[in-house]
PDB file of N, CA and C in Angstrom:
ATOM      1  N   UNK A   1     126.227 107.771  92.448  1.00  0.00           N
ATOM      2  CA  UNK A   1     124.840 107.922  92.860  1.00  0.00           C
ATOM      3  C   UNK A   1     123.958 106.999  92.003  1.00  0.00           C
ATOM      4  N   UNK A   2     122.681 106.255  92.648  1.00  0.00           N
ATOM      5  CA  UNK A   2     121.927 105.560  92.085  1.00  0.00           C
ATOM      6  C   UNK A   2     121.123 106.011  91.309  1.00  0.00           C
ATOM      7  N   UNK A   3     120.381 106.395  90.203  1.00  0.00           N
ATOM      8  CA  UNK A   3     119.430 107.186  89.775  1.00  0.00           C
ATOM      9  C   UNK A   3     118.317 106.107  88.998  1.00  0.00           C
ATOM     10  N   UNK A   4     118.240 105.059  89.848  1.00  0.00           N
ATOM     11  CA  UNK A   4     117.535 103.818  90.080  1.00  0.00           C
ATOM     12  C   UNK A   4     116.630 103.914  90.616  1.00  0.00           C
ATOM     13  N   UNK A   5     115.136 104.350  90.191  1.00  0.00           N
ATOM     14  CA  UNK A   5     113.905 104.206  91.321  1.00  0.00           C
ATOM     15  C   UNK A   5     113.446 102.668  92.074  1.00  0.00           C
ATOM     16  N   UNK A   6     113.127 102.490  92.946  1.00  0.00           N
ATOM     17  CA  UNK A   6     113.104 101.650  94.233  1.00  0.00           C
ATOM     18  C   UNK A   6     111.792 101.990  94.470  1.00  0.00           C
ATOM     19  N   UNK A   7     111.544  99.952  94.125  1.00  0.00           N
ATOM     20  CA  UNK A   7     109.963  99.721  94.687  1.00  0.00           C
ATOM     21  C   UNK A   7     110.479  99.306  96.005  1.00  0.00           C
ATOM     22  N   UNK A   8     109.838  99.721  96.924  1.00  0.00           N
ATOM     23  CA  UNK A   8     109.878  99.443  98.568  1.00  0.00           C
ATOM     24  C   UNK A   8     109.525  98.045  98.914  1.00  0.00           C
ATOM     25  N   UNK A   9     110.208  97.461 100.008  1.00  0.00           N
ATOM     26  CA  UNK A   9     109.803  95.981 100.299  1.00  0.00           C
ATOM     27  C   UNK A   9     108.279  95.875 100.708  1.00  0.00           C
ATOM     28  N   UNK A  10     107.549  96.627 101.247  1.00  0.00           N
ATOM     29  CA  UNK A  10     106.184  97.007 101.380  1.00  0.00           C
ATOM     30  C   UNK A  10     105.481  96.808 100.210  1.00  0.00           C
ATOM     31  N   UNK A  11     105.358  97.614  99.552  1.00  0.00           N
ATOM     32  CA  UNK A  11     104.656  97.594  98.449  1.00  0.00           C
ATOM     33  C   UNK A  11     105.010  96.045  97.623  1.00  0.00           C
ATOM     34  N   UNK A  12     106.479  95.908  97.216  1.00  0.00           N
ATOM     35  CA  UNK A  12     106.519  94.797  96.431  1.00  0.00           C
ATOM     36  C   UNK A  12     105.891  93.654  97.215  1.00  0.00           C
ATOM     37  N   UNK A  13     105.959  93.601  98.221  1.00  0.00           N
ATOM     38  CA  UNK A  13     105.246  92.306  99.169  1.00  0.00           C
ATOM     39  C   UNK A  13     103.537  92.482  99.067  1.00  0.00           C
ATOM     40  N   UNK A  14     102.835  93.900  98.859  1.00  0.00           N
ATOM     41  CA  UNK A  14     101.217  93.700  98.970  1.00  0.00           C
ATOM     42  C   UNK A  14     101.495  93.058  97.421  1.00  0.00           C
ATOM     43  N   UNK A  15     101.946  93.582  96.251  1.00  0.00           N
ATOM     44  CA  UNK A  15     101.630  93.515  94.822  1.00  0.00           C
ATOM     45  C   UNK A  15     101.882  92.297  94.660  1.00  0.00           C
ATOM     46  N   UNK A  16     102.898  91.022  95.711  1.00  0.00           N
ATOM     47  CA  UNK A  16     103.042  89.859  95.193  1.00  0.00           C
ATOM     48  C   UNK A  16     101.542  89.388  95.837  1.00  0.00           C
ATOM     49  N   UNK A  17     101.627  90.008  96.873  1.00  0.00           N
ATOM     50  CA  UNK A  17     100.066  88.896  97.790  1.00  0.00           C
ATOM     51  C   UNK A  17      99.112  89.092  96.890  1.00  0.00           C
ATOM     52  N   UNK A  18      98.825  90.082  96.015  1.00  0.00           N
ATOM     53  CA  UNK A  18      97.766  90.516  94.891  1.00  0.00           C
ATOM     54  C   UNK A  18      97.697  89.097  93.899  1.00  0.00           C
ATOM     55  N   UNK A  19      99.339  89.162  93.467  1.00  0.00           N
ATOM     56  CA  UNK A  19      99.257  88.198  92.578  1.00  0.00           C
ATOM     57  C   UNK A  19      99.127  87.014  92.636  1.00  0.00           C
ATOM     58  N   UNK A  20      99.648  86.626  93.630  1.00  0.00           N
ATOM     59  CA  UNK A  20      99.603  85.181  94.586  1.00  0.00           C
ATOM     60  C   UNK A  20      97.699  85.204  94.582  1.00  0.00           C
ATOM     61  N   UNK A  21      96.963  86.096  94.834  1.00  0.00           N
ATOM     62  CA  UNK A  21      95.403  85.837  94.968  1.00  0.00           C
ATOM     63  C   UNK A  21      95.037  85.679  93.656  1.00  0.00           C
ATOM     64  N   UNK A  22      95.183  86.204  92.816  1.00  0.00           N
ATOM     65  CA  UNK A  22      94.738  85.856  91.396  1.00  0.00           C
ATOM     66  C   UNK A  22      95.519  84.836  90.234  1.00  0.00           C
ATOM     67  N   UNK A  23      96.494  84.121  91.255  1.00  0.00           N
ATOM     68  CA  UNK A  23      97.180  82.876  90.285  1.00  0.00           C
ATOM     69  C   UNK A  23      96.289  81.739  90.370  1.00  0.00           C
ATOM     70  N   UNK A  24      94.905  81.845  90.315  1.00  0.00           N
ATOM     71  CA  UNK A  24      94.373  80.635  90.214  1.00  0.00           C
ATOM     72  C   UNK A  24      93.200  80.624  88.928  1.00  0.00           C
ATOM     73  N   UNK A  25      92.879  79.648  88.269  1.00  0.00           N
ATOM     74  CA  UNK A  25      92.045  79.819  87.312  1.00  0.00           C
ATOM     75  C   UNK A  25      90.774  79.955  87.807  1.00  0.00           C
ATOM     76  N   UNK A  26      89.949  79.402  88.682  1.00  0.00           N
ATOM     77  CA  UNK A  26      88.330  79.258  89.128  1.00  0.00           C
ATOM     78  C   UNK A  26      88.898  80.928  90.042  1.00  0.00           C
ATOM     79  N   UNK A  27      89.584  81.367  90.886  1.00  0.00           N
ATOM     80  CA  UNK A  27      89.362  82.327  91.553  1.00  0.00           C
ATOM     81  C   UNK A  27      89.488  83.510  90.386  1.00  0.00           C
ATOM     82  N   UNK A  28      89.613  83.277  89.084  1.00  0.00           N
ATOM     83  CA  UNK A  28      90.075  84.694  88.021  1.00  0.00           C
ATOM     84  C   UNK A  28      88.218  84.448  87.532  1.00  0.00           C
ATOM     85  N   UNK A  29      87.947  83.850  87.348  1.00  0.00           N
ATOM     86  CA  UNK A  29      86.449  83.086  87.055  1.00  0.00           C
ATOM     87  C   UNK A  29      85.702  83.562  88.039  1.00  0.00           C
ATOM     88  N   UNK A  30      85.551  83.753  89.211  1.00  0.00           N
ATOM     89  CA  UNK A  30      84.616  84.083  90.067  1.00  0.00           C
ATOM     90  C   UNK A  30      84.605  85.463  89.975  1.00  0.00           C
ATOM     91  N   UNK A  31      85.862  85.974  89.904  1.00  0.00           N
ATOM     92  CA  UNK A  31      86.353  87.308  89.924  1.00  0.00           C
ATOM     93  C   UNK A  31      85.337  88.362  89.103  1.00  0.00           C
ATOM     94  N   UNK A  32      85.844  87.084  87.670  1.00  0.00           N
ATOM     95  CA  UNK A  32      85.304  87.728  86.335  1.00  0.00           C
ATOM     96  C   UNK A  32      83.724  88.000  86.342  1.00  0.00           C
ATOM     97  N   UNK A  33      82.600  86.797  87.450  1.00  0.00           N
ATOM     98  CA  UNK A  33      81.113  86.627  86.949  1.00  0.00           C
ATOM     99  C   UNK A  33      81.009  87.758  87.871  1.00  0.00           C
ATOM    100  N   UNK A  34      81.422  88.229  88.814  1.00  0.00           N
ATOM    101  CA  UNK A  34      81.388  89.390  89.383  1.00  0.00           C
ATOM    102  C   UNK A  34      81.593  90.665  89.167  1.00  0.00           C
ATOM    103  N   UNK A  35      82.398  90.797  88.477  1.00  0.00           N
ATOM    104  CA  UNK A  35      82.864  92.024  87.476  1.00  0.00           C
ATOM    105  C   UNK A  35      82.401  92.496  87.153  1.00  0.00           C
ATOM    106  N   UNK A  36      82.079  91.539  85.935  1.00  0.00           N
ATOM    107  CA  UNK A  36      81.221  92.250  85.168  1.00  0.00           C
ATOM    108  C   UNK A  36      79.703  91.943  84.594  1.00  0.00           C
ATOM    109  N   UNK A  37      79.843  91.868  86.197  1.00  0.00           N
ATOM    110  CA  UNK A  37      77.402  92.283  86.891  1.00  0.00           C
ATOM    111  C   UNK A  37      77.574  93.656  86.752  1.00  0.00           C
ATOM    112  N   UNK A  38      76.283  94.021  86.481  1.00  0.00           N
ATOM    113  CA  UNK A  38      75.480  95.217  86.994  1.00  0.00           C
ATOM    114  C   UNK A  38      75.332  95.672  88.225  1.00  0.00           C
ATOM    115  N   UNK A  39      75.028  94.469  88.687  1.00  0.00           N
ATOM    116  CA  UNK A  39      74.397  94.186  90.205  1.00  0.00           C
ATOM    117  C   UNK A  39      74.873  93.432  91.167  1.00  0.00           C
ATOM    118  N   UNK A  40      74.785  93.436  92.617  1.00  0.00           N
ATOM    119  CA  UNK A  40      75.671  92.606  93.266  1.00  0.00           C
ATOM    120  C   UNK A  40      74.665  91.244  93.231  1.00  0.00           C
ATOM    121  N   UNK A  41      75.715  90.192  93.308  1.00  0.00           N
ATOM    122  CA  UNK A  41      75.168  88.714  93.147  1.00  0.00           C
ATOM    123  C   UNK A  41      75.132  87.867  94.220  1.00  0.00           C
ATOM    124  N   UNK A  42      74.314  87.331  94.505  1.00  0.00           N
ATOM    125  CA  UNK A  42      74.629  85.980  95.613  1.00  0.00           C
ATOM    126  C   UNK A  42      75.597  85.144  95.517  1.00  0.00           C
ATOM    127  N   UNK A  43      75.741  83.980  96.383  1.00  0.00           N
ATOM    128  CA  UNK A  43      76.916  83.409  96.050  1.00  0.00           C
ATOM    129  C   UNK A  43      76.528  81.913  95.402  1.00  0.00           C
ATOM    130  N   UNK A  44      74.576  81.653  95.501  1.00  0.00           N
ATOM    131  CA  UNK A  44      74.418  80.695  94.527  1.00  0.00           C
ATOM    132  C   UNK A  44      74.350  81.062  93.511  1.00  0.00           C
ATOM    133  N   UNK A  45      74.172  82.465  92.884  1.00  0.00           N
ATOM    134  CA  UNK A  45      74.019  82.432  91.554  1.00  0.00           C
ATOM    135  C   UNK A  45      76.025  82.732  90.893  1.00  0.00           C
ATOM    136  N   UNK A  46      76.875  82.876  92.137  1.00  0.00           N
ATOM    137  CA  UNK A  46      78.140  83.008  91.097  1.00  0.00           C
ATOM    138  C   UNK A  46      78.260  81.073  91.289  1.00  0.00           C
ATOM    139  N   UNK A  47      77.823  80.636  92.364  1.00  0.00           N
ATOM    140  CA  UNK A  47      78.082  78.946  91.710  1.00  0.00           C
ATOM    141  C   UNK A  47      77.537  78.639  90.340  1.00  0.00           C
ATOM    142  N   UNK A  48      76.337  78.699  90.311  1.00  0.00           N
ATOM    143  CA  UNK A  48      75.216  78.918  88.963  1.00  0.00           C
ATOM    144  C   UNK A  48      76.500  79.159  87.800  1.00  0.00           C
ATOM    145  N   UNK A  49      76.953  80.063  88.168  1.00  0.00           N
ATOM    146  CA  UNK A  49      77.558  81.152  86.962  1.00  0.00           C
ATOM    147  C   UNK A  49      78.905  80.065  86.639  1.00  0.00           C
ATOM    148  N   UNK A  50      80.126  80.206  87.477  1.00  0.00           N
ATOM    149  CA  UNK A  50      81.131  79.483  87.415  1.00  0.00           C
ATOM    150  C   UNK A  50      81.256  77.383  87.312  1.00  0.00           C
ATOM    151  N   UNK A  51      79.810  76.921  87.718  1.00  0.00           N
ATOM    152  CA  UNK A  51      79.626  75.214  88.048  1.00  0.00           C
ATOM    153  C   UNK A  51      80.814  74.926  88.863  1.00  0.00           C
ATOM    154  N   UNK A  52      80.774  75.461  89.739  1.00  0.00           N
ATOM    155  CA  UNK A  52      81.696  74.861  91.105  1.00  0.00           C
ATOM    156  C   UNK A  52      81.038  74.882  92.566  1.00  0.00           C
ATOM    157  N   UNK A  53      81.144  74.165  92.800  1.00  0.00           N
ATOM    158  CA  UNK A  53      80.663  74.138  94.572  1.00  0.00           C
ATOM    159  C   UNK A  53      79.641  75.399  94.953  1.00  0.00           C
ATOM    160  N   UNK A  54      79.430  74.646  96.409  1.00  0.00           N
ATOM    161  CA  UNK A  54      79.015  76.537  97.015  1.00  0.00           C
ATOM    162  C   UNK A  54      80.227  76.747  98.219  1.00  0.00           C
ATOM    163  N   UNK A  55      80.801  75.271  98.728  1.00  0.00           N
ATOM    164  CA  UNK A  55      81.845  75.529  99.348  1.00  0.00           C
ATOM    165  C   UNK A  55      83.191  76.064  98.629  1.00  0.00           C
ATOM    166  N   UNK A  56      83.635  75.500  97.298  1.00  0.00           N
ATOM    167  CA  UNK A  56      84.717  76.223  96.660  1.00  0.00           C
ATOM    168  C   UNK A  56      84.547  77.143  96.144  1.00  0.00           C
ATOM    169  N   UNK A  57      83.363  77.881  95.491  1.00  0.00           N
ATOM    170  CA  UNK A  57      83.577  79.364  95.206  1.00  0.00           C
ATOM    171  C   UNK A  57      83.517  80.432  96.904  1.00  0.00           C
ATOM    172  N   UNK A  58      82.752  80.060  97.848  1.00  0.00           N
ATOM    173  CA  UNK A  58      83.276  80.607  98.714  1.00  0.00           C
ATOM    174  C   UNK A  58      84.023  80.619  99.236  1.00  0.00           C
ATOM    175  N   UNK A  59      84.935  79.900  99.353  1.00  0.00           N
ATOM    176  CA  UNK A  59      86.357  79.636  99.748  1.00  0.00           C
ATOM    177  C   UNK A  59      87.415  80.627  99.082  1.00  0.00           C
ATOM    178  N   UNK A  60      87.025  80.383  97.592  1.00  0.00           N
ATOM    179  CA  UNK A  60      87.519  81.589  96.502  1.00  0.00           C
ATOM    180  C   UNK A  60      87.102  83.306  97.119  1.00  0.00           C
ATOM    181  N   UNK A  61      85.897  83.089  97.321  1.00  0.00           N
ATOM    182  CA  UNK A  61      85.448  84.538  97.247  1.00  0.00           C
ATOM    183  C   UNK A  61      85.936  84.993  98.882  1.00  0.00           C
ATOM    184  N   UNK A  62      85.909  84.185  99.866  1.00  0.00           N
ATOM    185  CA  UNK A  62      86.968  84.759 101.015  1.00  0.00           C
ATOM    186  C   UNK A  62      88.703  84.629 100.706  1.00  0.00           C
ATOM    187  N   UNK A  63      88.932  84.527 100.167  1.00  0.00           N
ATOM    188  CA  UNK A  63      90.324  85.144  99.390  1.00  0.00           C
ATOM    189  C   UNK A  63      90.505  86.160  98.848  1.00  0.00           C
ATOM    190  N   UNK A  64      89.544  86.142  97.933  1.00  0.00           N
ATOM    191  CA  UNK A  64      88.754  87.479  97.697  1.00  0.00           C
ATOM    192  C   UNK A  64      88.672  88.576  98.018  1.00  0.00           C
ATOM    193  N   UNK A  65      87.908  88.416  98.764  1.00  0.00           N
ATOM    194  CA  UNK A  65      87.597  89.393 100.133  1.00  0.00           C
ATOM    195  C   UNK A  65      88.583  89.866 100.612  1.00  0.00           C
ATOM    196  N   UNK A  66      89.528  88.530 101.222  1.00  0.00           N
ATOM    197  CA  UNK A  66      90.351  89.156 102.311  1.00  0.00           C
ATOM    198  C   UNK A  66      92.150  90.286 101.744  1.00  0.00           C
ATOM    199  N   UNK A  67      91.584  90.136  99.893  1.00  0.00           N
ATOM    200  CA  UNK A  67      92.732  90.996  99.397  1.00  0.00           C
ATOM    201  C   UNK A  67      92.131  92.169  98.639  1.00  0.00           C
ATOM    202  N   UNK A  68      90.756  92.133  99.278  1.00  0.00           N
ATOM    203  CA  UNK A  68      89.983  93.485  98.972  1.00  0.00           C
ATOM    204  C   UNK A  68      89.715  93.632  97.266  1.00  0.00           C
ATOM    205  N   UNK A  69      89.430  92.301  96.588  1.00  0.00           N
ATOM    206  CA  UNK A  69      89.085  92.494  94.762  1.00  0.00           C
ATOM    207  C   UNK A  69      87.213  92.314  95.189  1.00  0.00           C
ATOM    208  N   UNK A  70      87.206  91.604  96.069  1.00  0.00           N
ATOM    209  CA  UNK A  70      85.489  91.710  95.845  1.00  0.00           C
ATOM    210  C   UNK A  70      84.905  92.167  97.594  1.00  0.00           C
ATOM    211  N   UNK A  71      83.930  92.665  97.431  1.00  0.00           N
ATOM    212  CA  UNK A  71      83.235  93.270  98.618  1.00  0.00           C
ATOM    213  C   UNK A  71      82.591  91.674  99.107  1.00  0.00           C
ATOM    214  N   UNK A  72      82.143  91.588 100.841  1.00  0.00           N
ATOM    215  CA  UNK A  72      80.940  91.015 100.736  1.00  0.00           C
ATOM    216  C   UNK A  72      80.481  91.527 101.561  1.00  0.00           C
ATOM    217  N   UNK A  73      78.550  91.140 101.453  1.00  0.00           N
ATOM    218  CA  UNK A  73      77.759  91.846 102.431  1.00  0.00           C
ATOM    219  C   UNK A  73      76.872  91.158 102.677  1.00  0.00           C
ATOM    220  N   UNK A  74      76.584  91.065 104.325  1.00  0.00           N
ATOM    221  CA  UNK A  74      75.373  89.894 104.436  1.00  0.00           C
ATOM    222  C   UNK A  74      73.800  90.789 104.356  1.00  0.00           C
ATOM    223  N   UNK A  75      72.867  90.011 103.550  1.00  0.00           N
ATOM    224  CA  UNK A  75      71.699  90.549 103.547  1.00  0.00           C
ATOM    225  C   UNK A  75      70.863  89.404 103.957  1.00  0.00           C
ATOM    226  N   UNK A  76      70.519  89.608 105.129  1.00  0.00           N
ATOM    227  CA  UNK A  76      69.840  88.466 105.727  1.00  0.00           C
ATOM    228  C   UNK A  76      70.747  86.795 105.823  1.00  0.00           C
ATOM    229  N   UNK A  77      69.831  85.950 105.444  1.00  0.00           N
ATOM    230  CA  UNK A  77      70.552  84.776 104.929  1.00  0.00           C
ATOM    231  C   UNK A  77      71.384  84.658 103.750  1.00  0.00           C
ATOM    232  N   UNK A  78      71.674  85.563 102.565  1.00  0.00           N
ATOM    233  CA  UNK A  78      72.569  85.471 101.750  1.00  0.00           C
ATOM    234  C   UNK A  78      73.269  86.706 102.044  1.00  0.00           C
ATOM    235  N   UNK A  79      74.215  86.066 101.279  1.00  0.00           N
ATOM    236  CA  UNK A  79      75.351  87.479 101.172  1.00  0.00           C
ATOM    237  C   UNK A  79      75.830  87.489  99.792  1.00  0.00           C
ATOM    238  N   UNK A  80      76.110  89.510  99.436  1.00  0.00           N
ATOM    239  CA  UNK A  80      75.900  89.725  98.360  1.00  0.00           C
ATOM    240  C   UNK A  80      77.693  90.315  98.152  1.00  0.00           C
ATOM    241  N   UNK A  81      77.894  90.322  96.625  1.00  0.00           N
ATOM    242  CA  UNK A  81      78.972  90.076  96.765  1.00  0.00           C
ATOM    243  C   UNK A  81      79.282  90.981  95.289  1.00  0.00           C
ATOM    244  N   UNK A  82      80.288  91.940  95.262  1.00  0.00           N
ATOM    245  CA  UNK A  82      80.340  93.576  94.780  1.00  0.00           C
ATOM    246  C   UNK A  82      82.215  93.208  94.047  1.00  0.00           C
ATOM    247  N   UNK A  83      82.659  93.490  93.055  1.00  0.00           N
ATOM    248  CA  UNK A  83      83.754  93.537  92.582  1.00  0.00           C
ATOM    249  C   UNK A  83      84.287  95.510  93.264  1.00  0.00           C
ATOM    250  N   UNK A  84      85.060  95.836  93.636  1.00  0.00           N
ATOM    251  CA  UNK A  84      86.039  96.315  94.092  1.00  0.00           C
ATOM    252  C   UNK A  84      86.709  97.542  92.637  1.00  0.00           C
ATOM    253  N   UNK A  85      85.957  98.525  92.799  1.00  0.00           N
ATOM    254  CA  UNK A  85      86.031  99.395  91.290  1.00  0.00           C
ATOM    255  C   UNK A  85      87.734  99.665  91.334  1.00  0.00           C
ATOM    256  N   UNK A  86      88.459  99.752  92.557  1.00  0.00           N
ATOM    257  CA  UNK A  86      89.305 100.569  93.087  1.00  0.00           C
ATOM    258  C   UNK A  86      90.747  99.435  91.842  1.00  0.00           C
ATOM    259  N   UNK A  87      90.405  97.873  91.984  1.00  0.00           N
ATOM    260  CA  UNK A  87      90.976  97.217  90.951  1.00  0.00           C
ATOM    261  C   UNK A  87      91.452  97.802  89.992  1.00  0.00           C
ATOM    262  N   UNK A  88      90.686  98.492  88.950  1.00  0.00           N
ATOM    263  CA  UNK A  88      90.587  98.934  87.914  1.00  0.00           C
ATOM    264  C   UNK A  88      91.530 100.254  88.077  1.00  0.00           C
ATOM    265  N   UNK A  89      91.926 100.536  88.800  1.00  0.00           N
ATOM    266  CA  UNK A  89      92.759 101.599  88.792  1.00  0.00           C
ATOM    267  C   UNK A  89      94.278 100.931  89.593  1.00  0.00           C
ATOM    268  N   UNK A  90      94.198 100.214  90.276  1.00  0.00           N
ATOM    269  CA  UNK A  90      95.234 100.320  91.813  1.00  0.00           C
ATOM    270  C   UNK A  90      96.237  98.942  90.856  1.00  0.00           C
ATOM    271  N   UNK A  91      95.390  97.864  90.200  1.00  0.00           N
ATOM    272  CA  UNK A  91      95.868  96.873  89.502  1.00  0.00           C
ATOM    273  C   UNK A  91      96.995  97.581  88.027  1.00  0.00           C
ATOM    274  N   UNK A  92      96.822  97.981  87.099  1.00  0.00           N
ATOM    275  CA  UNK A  92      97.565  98.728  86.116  1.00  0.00           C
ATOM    276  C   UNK A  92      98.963  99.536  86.773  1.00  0.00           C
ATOM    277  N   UNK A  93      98.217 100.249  87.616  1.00  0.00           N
ATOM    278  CA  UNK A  93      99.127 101.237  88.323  1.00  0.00           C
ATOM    279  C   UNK A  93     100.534 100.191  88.963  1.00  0.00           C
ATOM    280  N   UNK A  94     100.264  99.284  89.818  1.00  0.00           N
ATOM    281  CA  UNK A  94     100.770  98.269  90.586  1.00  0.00           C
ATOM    282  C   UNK A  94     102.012  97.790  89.230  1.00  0.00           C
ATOM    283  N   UNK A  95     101.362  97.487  88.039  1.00  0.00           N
ATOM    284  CA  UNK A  95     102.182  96.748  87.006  1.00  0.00           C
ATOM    285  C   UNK A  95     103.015  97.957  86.398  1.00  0.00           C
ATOM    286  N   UNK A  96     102.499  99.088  86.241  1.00  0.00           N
ATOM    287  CA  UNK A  96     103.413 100.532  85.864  1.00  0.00           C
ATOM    288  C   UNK A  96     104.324 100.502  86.883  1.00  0.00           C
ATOM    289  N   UNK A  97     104.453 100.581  88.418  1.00  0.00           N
ATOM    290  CA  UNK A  97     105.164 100.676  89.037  1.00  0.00           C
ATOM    291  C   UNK A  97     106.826  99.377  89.307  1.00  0.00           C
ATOM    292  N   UNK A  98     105.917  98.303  88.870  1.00  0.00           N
ATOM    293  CA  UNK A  98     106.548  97.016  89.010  1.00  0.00           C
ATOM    294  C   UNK A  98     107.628  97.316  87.861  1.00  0.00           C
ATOM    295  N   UNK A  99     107.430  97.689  86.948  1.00  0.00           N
ATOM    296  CA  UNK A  99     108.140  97.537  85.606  1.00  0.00           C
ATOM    297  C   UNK A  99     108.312  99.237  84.980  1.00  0.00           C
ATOM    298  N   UNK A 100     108.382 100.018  85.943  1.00  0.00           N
ATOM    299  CA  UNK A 100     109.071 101.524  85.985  1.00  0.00           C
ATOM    300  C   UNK A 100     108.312 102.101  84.601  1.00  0.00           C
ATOM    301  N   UNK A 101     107.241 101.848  84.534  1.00  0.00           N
ATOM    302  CA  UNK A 101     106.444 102.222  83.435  1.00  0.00           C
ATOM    303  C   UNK A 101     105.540 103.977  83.445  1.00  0.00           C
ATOM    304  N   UNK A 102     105.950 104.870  82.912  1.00  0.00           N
ATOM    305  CA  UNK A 102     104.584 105.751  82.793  1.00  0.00           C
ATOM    306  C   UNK A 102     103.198 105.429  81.996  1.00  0.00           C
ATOM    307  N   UNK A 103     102.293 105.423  82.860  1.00  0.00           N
ATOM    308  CA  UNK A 103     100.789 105.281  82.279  1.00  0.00           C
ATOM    309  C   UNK A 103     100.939 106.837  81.564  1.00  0.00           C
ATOM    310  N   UNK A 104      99.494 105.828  80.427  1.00  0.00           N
ATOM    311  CA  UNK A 104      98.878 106.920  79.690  1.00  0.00           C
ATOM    312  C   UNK A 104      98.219 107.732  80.030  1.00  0.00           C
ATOM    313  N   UNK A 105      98.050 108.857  80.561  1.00  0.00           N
ATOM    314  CA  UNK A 105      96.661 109.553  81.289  1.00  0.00           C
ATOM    315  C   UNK A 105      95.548 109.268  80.330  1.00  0.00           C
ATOM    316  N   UNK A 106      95.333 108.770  78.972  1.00  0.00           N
ATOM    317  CA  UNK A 106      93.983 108.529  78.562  1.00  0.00           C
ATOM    318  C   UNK A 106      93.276 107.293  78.813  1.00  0.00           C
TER     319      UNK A 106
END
């Protein structure tokens, strides 16, 4: 008998697409001026923030988006753009699971 716990091909396939979205340096950077706002930001002030494009950080930030680390929302002509609290929990957990780890409950 195996007494081998088994990450599922499911799961190991979202946790690589996770990682595959955050193997880039400017997309860990956009990530980051977003993070850790207060407030949700436009997407000229994360250019402002990061000095890259307005086409390559959005390009970044629909990657983004589409692996659910940052929100976006159109408010009128800009759109505002929210880091994803759920990260902060679902990311750790993902690496406990990857590497058969128990988290700390503190």
């Amino acid at each position: 008998m195996n007494d081998m716990p088994s990450l599922s091909s499911e799961r190991a396939n979202d946790y690589a697409q996770w990682f595959r979205c955050l193997a880039d340096g400017t997309r860990l950077r956009v990530l980051h001026v977003v993070a850790t706002s207060d407030q949700p930001l436009t997407v000229g002030e994360i250019v402002a923030a990061v000095g890259k494009s307005q086409s390559t950080v959005s390009r970044h930030l629909a990657i983004l988006a589409d692996d659910r680390f940052v929100f976006l929302e159109s408010n009128g002509i800009r759109t505002l753009v929210t880091a994803n609290p759920a990260c902060m929990t679902a990311l750790p957990e993902a690496v406990a699971e990857i590497m058969n780890a128990k988290q700390d409950p503190t």
